[in-house]
N, C-alpha and C. Protein backbone atom coordinates (compact mmCIF):
# COMPACT_ATOMS: atom_id res chain seq x y z
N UNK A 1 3.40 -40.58 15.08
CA UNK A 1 2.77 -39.95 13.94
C UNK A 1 1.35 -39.53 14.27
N UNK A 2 0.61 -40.25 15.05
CA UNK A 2 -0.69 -39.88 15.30
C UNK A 2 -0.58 -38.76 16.35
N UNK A 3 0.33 -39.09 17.44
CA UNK A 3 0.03 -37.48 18.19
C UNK A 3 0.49 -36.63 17.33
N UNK A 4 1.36 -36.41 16.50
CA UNK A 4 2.34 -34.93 15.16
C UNK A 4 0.47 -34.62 14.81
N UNK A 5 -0.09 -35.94 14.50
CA UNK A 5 -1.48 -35.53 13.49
C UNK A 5 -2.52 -35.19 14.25
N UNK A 6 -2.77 -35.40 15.39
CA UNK A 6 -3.85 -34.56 16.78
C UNK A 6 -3.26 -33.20 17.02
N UNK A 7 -1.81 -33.15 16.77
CA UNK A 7 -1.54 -31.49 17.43
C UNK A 7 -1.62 -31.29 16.69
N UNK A 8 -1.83 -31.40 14.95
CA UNK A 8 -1.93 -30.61 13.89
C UNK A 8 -3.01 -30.01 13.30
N UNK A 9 -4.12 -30.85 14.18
CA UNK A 9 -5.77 -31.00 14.21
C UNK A 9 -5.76 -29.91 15.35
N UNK A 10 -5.52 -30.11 16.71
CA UNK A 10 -5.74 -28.98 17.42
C UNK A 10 -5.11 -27.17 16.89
N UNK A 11 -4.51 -27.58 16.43
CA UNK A 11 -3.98 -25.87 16.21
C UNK A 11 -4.69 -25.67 15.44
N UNK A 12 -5.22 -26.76 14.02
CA UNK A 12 -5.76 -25.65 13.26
C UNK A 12 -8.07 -25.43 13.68
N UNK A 13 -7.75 -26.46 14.32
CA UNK A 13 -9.15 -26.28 15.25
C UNK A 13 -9.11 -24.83 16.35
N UNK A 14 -7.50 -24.83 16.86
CA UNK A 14 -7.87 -23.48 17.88
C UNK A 14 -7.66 -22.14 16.80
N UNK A 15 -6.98 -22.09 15.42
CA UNK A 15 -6.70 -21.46 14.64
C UNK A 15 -8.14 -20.94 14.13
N UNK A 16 -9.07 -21.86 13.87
CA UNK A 16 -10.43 -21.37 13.07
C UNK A 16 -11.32 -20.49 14.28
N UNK A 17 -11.21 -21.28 15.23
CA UNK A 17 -11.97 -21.08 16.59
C UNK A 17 -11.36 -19.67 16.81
N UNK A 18 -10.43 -18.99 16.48
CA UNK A 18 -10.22 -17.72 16.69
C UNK A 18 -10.09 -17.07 15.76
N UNK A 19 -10.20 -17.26 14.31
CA UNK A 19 -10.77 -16.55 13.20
C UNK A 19 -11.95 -16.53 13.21
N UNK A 20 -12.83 -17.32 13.98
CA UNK A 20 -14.69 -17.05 14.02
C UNK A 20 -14.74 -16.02 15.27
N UNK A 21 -13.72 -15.91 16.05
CA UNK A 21 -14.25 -15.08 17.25
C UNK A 21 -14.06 -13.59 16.39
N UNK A 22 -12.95 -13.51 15.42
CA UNK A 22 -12.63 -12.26 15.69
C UNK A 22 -13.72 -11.76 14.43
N UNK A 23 -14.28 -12.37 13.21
CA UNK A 23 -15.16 -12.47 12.91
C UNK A 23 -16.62 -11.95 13.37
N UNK A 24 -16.81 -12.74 14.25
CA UNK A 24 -18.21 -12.08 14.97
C UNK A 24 -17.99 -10.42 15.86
N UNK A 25 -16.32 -10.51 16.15
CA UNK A 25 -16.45 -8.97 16.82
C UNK A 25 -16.94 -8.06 16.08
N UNK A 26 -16.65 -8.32 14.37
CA UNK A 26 -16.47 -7.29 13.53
C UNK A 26 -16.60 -8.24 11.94
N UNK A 27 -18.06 -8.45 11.52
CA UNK A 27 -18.40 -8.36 10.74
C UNK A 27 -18.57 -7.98 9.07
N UNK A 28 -18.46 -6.65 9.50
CA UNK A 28 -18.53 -5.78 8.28
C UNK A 28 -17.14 -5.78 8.29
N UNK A 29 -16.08 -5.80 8.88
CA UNK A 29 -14.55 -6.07 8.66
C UNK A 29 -13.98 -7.11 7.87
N UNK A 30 -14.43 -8.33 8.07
CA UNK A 30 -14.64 -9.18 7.79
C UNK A 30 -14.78 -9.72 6.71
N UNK A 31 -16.29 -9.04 6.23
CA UNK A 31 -16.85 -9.52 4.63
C UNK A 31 -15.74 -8.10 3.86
N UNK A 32 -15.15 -7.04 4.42
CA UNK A 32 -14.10 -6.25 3.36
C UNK A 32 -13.22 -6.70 3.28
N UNK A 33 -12.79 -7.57 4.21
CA UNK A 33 -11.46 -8.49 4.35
C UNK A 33 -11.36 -9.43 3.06
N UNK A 34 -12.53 -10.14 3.07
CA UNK A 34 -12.57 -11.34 1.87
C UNK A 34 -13.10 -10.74 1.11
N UNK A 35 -13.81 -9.85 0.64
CA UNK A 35 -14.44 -8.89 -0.66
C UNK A 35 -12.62 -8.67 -1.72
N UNK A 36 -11.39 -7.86 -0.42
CA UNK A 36 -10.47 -7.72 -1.01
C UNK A 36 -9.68 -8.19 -1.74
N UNK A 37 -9.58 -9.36 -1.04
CA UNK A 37 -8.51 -10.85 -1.97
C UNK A 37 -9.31 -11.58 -3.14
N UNK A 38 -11.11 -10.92 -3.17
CA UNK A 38 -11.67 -12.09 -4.77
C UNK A 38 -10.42 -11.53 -5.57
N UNK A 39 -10.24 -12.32 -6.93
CA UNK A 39 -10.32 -11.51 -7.83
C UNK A 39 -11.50 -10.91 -8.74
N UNK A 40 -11.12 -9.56 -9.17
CA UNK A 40 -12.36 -8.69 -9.41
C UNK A 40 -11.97 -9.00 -10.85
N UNK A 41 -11.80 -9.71 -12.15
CA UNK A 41 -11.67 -10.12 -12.72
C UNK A 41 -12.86 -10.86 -13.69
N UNK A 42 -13.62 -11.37 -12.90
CA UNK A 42 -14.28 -12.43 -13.55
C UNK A 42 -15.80 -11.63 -13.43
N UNK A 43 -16.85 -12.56 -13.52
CA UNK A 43 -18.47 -11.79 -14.27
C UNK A 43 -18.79 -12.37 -12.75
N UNK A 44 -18.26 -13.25 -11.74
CA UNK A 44 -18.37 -13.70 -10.24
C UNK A 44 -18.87 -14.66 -10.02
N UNK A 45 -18.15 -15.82 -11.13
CA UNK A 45 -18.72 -17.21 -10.95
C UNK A 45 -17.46 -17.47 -9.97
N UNK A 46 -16.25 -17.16 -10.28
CA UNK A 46 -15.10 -17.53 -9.75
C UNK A 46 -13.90 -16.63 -8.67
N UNK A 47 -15.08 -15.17 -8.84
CA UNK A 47 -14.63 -14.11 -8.16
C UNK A 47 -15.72 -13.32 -8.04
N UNK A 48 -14.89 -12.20 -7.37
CA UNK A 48 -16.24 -10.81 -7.40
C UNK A 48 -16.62 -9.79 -8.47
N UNK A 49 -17.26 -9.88 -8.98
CA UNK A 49 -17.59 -9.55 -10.09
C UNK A 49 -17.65 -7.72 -9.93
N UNK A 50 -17.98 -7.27 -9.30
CA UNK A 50 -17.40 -5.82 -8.89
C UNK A 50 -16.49 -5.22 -8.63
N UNK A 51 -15.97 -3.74 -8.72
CA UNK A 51 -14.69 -3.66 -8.10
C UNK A 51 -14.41 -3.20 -6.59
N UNK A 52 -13.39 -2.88 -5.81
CA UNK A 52 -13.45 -3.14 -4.61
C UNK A 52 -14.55 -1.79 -3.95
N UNK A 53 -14.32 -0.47 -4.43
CA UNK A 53 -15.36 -0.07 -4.04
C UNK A 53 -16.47 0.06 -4.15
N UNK A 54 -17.00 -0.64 -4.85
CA UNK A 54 -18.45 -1.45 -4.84
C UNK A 54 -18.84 -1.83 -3.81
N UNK A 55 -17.92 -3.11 -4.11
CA UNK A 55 -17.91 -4.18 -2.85
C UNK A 55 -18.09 -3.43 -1.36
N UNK A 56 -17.36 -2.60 -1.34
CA UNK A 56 -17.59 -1.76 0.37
C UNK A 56 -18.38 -1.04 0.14
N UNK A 57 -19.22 -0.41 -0.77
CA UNK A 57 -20.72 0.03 -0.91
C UNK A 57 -21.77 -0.97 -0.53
N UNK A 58 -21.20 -1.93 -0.67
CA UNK A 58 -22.32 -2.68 -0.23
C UNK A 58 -22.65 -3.34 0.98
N UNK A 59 -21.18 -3.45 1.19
CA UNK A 59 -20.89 -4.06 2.87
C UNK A 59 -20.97 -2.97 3.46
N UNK A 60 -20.93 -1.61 3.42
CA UNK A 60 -21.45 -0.48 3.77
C UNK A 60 -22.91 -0.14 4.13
N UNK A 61 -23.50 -0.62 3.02
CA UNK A 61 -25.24 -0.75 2.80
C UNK A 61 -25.34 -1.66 3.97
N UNK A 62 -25.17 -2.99 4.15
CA UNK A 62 -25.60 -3.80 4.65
C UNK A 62 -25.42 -3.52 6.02
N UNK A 63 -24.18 -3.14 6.21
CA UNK A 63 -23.87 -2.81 7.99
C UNK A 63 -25.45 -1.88 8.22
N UNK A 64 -25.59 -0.59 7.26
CA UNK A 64 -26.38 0.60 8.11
C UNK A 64 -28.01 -0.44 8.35
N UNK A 65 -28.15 -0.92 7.02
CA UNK A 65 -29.58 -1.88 7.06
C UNK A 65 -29.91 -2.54 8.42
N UNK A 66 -28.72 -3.54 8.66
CA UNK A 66 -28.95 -4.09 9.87
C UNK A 66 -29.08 -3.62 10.92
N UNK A 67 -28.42 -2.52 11.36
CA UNK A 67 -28.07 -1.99 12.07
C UNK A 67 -29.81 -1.65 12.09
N UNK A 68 -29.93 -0.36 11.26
CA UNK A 68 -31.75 -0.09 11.02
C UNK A 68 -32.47 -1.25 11.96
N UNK A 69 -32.69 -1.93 11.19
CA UNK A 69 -33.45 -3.41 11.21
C UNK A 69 -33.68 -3.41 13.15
N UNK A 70 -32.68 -3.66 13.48
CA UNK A 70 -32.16 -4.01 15.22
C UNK A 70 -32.79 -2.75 15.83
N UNK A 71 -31.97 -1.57 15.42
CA UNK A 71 -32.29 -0.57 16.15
C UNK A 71 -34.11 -0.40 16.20
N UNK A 72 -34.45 -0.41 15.13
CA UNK A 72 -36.05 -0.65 14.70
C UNK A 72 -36.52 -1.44 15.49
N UNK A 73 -36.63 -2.77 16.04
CA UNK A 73 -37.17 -3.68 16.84
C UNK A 73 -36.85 -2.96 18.28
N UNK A 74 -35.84 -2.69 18.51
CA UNK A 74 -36.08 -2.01 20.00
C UNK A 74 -36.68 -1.00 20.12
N UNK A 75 -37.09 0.05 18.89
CA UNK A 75 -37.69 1.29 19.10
C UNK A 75 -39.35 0.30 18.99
N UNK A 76 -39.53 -0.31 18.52
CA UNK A 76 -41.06 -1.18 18.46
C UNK A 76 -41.44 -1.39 19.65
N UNK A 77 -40.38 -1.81 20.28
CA UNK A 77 -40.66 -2.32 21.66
C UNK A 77 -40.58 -1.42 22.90
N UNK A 78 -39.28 -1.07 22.74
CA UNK A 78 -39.24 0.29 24.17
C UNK A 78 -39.49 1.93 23.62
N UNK A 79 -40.01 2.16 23.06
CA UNK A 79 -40.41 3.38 22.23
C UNK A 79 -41.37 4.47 23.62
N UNK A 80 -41.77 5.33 24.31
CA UNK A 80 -43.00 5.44 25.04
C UNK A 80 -43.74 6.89 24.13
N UNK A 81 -42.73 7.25 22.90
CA UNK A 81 -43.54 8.08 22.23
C UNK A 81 -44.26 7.20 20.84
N UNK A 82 -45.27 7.26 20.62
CA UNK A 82 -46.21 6.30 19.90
C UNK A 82 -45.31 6.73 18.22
N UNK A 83 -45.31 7.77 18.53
CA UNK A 83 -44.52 8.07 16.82
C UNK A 83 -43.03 7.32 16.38
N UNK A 84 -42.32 7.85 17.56
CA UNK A 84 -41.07 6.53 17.80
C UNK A 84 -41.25 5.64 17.67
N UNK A 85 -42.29 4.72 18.29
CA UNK A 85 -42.51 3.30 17.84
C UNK A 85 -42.90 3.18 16.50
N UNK A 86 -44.18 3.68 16.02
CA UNK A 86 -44.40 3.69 14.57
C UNK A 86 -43.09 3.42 13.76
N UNK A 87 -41.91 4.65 13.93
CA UNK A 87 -41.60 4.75 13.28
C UNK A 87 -39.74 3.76 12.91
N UNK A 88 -40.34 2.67 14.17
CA UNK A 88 -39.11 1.66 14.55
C UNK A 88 -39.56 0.57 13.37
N UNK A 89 -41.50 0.66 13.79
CA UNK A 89 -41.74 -0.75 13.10
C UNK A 89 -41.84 -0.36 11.22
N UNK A 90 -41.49 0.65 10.98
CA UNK A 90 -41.38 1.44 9.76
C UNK A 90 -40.55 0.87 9.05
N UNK A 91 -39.13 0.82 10.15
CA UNK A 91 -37.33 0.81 9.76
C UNK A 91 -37.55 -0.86 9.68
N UNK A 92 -37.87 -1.19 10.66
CA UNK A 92 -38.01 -2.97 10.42
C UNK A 92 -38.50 -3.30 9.32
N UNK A 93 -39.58 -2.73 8.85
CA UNK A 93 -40.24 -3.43 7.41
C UNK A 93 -39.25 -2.76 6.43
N UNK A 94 -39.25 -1.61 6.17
CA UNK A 94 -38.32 -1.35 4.95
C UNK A 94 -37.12 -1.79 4.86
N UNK A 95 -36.21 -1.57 6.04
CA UNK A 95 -35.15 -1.94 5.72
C UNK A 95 -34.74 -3.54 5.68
N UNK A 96 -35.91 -4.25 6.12
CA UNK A 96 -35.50 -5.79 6.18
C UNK A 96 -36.06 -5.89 4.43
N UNK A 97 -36.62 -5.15 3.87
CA UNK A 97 -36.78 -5.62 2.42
C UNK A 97 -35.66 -4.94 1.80
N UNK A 98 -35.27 -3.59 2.05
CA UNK A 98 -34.08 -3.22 1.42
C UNK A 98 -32.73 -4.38 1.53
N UNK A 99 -32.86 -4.72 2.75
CA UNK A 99 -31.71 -5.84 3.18
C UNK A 99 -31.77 -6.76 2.02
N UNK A 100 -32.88 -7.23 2.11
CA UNK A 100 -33.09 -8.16 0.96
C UNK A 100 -32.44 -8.16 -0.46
N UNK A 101 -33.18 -6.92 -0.67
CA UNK A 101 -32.47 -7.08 -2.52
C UNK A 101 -31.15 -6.92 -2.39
N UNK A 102 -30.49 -5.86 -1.41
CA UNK A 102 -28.83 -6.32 -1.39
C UNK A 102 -27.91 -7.51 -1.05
N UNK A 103 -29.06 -8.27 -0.71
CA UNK A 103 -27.96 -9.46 -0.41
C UNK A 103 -28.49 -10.33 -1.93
N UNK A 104 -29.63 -10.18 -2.18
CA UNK A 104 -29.94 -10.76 -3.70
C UNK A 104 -28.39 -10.17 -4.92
N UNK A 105 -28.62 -9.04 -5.02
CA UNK A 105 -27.46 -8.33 -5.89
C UNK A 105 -26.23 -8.77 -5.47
N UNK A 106 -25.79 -8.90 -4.18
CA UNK A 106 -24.29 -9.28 -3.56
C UNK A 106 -24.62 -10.94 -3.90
N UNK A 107 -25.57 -11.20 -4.11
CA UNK A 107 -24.57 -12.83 -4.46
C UNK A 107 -24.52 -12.93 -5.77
N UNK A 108 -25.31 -12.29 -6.50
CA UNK A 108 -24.98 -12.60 -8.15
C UNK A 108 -23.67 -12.49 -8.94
N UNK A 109 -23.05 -11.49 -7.19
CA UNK A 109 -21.64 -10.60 -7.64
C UNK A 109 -21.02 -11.26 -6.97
N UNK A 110 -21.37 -12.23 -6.49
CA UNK A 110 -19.77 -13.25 -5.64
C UNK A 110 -19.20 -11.68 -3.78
N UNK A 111 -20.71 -11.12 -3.73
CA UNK A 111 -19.58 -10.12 -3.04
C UNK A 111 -20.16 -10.95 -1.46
N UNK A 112 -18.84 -10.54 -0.73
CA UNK A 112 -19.61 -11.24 1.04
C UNK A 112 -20.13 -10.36 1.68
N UNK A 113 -21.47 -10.06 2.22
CA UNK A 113 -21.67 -9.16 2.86
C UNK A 113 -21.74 -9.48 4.88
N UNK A 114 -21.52 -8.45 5.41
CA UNK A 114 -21.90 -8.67 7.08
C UNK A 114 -22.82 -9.67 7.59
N UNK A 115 -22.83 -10.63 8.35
CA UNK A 115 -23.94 -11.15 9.13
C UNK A 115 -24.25 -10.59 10.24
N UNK A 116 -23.58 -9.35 10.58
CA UNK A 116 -24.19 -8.57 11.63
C UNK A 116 -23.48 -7.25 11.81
N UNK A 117 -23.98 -6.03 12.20
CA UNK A 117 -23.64 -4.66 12.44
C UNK A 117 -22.26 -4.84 13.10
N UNK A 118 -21.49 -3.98 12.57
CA UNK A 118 -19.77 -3.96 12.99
C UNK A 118 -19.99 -3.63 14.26
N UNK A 119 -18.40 -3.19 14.77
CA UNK A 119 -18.47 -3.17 16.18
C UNK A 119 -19.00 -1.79 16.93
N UNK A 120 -18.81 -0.51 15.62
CA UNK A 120 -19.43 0.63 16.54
C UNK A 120 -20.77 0.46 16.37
N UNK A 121 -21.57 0.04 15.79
CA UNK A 121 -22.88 0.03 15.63
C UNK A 121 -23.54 -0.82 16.61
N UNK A 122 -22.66 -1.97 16.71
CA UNK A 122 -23.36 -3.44 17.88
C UNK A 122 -22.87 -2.06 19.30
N UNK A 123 -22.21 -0.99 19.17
CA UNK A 123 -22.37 -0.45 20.84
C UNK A 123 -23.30 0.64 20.79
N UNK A 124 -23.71 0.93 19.66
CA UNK A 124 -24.74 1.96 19.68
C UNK A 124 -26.12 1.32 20.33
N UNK A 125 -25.92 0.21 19.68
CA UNK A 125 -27.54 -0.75 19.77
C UNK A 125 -27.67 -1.09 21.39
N UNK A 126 -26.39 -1.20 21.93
CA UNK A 126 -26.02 -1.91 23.02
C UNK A 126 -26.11 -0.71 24.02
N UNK A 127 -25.27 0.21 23.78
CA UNK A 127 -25.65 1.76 24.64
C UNK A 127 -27.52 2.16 24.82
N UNK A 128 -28.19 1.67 23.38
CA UNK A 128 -29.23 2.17 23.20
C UNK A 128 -30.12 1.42 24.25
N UNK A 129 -29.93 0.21 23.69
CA UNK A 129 -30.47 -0.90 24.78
C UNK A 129 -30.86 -1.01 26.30
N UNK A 130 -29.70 -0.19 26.57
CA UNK A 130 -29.42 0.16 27.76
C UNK A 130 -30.56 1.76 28.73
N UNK A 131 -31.08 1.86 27.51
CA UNK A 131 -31.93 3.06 27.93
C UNK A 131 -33.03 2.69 28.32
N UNK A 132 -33.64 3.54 29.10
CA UNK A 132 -34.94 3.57 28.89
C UNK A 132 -36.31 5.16 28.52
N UNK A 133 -37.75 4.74 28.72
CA UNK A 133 -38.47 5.40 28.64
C UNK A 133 -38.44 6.98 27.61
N UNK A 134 -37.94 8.16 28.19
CA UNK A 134 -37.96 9.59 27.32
C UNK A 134 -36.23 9.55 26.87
N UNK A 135 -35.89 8.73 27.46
CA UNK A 135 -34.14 9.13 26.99
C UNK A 135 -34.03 7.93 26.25
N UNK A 136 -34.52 6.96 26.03
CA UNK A 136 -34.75 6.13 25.11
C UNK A 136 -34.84 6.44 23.64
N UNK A 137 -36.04 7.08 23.74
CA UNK A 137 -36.82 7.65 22.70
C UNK A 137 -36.12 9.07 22.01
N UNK A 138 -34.85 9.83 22.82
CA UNK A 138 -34.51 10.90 22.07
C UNK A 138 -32.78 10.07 21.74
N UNK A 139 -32.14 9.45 22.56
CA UNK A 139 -31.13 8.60 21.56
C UNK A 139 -31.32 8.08 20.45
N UNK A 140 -32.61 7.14 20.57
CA UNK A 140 -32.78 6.63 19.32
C UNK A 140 -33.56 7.52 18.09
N UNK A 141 -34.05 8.81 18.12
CA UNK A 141 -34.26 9.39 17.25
C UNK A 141 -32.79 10.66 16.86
N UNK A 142 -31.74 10.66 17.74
CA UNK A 142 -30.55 11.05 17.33
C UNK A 142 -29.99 10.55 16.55
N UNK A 143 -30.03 9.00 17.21
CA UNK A 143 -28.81 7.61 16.35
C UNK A 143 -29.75 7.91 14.57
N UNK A 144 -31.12 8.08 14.52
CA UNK A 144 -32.06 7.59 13.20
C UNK A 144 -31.72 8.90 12.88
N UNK A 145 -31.48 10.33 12.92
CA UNK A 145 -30.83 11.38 11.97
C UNK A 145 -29.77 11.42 11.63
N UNK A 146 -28.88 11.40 12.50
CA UNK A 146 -27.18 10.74 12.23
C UNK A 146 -27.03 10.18 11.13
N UNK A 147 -27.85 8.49 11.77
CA UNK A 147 -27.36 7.25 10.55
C UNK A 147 -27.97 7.71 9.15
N UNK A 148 -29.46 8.31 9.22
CA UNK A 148 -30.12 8.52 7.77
C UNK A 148 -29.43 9.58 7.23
N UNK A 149 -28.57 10.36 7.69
CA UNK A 149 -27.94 11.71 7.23
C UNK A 149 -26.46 10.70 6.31
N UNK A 150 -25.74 10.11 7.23
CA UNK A 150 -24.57 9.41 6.77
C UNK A 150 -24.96 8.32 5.42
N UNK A 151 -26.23 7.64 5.33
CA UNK A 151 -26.61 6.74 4.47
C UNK A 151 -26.88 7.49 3.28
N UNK A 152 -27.95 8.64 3.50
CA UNK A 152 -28.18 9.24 2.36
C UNK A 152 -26.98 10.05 1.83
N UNK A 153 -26.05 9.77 2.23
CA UNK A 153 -24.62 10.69 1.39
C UNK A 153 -23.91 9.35 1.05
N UNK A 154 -24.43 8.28 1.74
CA UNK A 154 -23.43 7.08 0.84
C UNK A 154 -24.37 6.78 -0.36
N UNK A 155 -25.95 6.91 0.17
CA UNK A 155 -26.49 6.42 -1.29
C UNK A 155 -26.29 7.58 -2.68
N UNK A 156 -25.84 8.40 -2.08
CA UNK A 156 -26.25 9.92 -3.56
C UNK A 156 -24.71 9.60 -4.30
N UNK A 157 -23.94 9.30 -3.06
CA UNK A 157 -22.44 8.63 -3.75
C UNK A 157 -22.33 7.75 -4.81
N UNK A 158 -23.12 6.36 -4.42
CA UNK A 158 -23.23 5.50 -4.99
C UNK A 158 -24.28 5.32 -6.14
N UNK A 159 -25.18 6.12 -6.17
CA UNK A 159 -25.71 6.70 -6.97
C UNK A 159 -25.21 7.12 -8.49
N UNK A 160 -23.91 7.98 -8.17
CA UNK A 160 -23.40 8.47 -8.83
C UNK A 160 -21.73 7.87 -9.43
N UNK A 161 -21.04 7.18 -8.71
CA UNK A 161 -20.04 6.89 -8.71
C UNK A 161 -19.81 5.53 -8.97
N UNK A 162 -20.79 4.59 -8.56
CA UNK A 162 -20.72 2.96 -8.34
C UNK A 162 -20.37 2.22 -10.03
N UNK A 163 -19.44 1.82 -10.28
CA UNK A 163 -19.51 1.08 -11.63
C UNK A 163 -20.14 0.29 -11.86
N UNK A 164 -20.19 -0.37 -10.90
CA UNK A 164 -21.42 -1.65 -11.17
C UNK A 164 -22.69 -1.26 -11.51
N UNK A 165 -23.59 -1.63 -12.46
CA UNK A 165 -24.96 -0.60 -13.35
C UNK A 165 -25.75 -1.30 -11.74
N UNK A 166 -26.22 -1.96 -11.03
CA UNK A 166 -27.23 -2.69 -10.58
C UNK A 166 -26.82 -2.26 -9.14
N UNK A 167 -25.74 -2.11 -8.72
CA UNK A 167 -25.25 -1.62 -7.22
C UNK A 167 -26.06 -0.38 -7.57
N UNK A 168 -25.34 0.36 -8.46
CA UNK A 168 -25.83 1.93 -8.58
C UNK A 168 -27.32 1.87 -9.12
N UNK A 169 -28.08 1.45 -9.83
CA UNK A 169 -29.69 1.49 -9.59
C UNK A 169 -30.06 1.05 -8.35
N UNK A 170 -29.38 -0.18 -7.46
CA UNK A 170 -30.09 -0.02 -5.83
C UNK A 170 -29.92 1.25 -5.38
N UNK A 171 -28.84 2.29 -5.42
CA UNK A 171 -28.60 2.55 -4.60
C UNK A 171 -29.41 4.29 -5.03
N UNK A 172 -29.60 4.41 -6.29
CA UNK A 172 -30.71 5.20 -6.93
C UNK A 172 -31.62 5.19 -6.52
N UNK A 173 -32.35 3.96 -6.38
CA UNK A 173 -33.43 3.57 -6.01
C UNK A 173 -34.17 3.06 -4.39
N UNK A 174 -33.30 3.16 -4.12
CA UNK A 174 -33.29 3.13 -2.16
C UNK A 174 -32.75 4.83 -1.98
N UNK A 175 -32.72 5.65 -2.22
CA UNK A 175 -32.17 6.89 -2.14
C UNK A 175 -33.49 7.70 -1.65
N UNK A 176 -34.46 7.63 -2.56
CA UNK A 176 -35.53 8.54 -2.46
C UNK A 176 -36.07 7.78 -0.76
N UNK A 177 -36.13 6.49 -0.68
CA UNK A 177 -36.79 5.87 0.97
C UNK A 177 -36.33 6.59 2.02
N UNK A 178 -34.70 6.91 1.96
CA UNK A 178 -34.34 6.85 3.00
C UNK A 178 -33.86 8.54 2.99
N UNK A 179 -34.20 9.66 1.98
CA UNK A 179 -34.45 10.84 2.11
C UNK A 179 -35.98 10.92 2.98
N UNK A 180 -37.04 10.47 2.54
CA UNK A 180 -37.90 10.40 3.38
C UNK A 180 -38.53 9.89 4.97
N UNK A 181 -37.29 8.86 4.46
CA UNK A 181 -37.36 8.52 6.31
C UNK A 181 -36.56 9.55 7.00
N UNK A 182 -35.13 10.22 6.37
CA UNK A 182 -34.74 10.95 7.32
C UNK A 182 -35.95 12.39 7.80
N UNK A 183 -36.45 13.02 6.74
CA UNK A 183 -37.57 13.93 6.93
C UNK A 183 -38.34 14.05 7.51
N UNK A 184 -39.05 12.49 7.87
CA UNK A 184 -39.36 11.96 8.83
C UNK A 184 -39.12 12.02 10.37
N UNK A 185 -38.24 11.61 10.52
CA UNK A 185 -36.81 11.25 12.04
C UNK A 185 -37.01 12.63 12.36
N UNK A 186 -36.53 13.55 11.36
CA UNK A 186 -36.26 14.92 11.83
C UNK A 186 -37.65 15.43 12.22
N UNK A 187 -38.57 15.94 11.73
CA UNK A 187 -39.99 15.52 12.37
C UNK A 187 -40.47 15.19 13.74
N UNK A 188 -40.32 13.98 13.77
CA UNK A 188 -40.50 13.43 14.88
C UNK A 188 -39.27 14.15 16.36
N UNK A 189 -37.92 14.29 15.64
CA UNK A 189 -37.19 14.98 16.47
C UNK A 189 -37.43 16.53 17.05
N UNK A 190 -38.24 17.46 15.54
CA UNK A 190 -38.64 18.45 16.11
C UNK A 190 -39.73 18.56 17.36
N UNK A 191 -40.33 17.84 16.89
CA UNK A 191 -41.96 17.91 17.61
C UNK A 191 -41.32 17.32 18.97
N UNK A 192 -40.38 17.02 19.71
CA UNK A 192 -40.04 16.18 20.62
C UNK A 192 -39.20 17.23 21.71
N UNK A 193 -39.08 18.36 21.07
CA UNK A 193 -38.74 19.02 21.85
C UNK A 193 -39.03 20.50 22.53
C-alpha cells in the first residue's frame, strides 16, 4: 500500500512538474487557459467576473506591457542612440505603472493574468538581445512601431467594445499614452534614417 501511495505521489509530482514547464513556455496561454473554465457568472468572488473577451483583453494588455517593460530595460541599457535609450527608460516607467493598474483591475475580476511575455514575444526580446550597437537600436525601434501600432488597435477596440465599464475606461484611458508613444517611436525612427 505504501509503494501504490509513493507512485501515486510521484506521477502526480511529475504531472505538476510538467504543467509548470509548459506554463512558463507560454504564459499568456496559460492565464487564457484558466480565464476560460472561471465561471463568468458571478461579480468574481467565486469566478471571473468578466466575460471571456475581456478576460483576453486583458491577458492581451498584460502580455504587450511586459513585453514593453523588458524590451525597455534593454533599450536603457544597450541603446547607442541617446533618444533610444531615453525612450526605453520612458517604456519602463509607463508601462510598469500601466502594468500596475491592470493587474489591480484583473484581480477585483477574479481574471489570471501572464507572469511573463508569451512565447513570440520572449523571442523577440531574445532575438533583440542578441543584437548589438546601430542594429540594436533600429530592431528595437521596429519591434516599438509594430507593437505600439498592434496595441493601439487593441486599445481603440477595447475602448469601444469591452463590457466590462472599468476594463474599457483602462483601456480609454491608456489609449491616448500609447498613441503618443507610438508618434514618438515613429520620430525617433524617422530621424534614424
Amino acid at each position: 500500500m505504501k509503494k501504490l501511495s509513493l507512485v501515486a505521489m510521484m506521477a502526480v509530482a511529475a504531472l505538476s512538474f510538467q504543467a509548470c514547464n509548459n506554463a512558463a513556455k507560454d504564459s499568456k496561454e496559460s492565464a487564457d487557459s484558466v480565464n476560460a473554465v472561471k465561471d463568468t457568472t458571478t461579480n468574481g468572488s467565486t469566478g471571473i467576473a468578466v466575460d471571456e473577451n475581456d478576460a483576453k483583453f486583458a491577458t492581451d494588455a498584460a502580455n504587450a506591457g511586459m513585453t514593453e517593460v523588458a524590451a525597455g530595460k534593454l533599450a536603457s541599457e544597450k541603446a547607442v542612440n541617446p533618444q533610444v535609450k531615453e525612450f526605453g527608460a520612458m517604456m519602463v516607467t509607463d508601462h510598469t505603472k500601466v502594468n500596475e493598474e491592470l493587474m489591480a483591475i484583473a484581480k477585483t475580476k477574479n481574471i489570471t493574468l501572464p507572469v511573463a511575455p508569451d512565447e513570440d514575444h520572449q523571442k523577440m526580446l531574445t532575438d533583440l538581445g542578441a543584437k548589438t550597437g546601430k542594429d540594436f537600436d533600429k530592431a528595437y525601434v521596429d519591434a516599438m512601431v509594430d507593437g505600439h501600432k498592434k496595441v493601439a488597435s487593441m486599445l481603440e477596440d477595447a475602448s469601444k467594445n469591452c463590457k466590462d465599464a472599468d476594463l474599457m475606461a483602462f483601456a480609454t484611458k491608456t489609449l491616448p499614452a500609447v498613441k503618443m508613444h507610438l508618434a514618438k517611436i515613429e520620430a525617433i525612427q524617422k530621424s534614424m534614417k
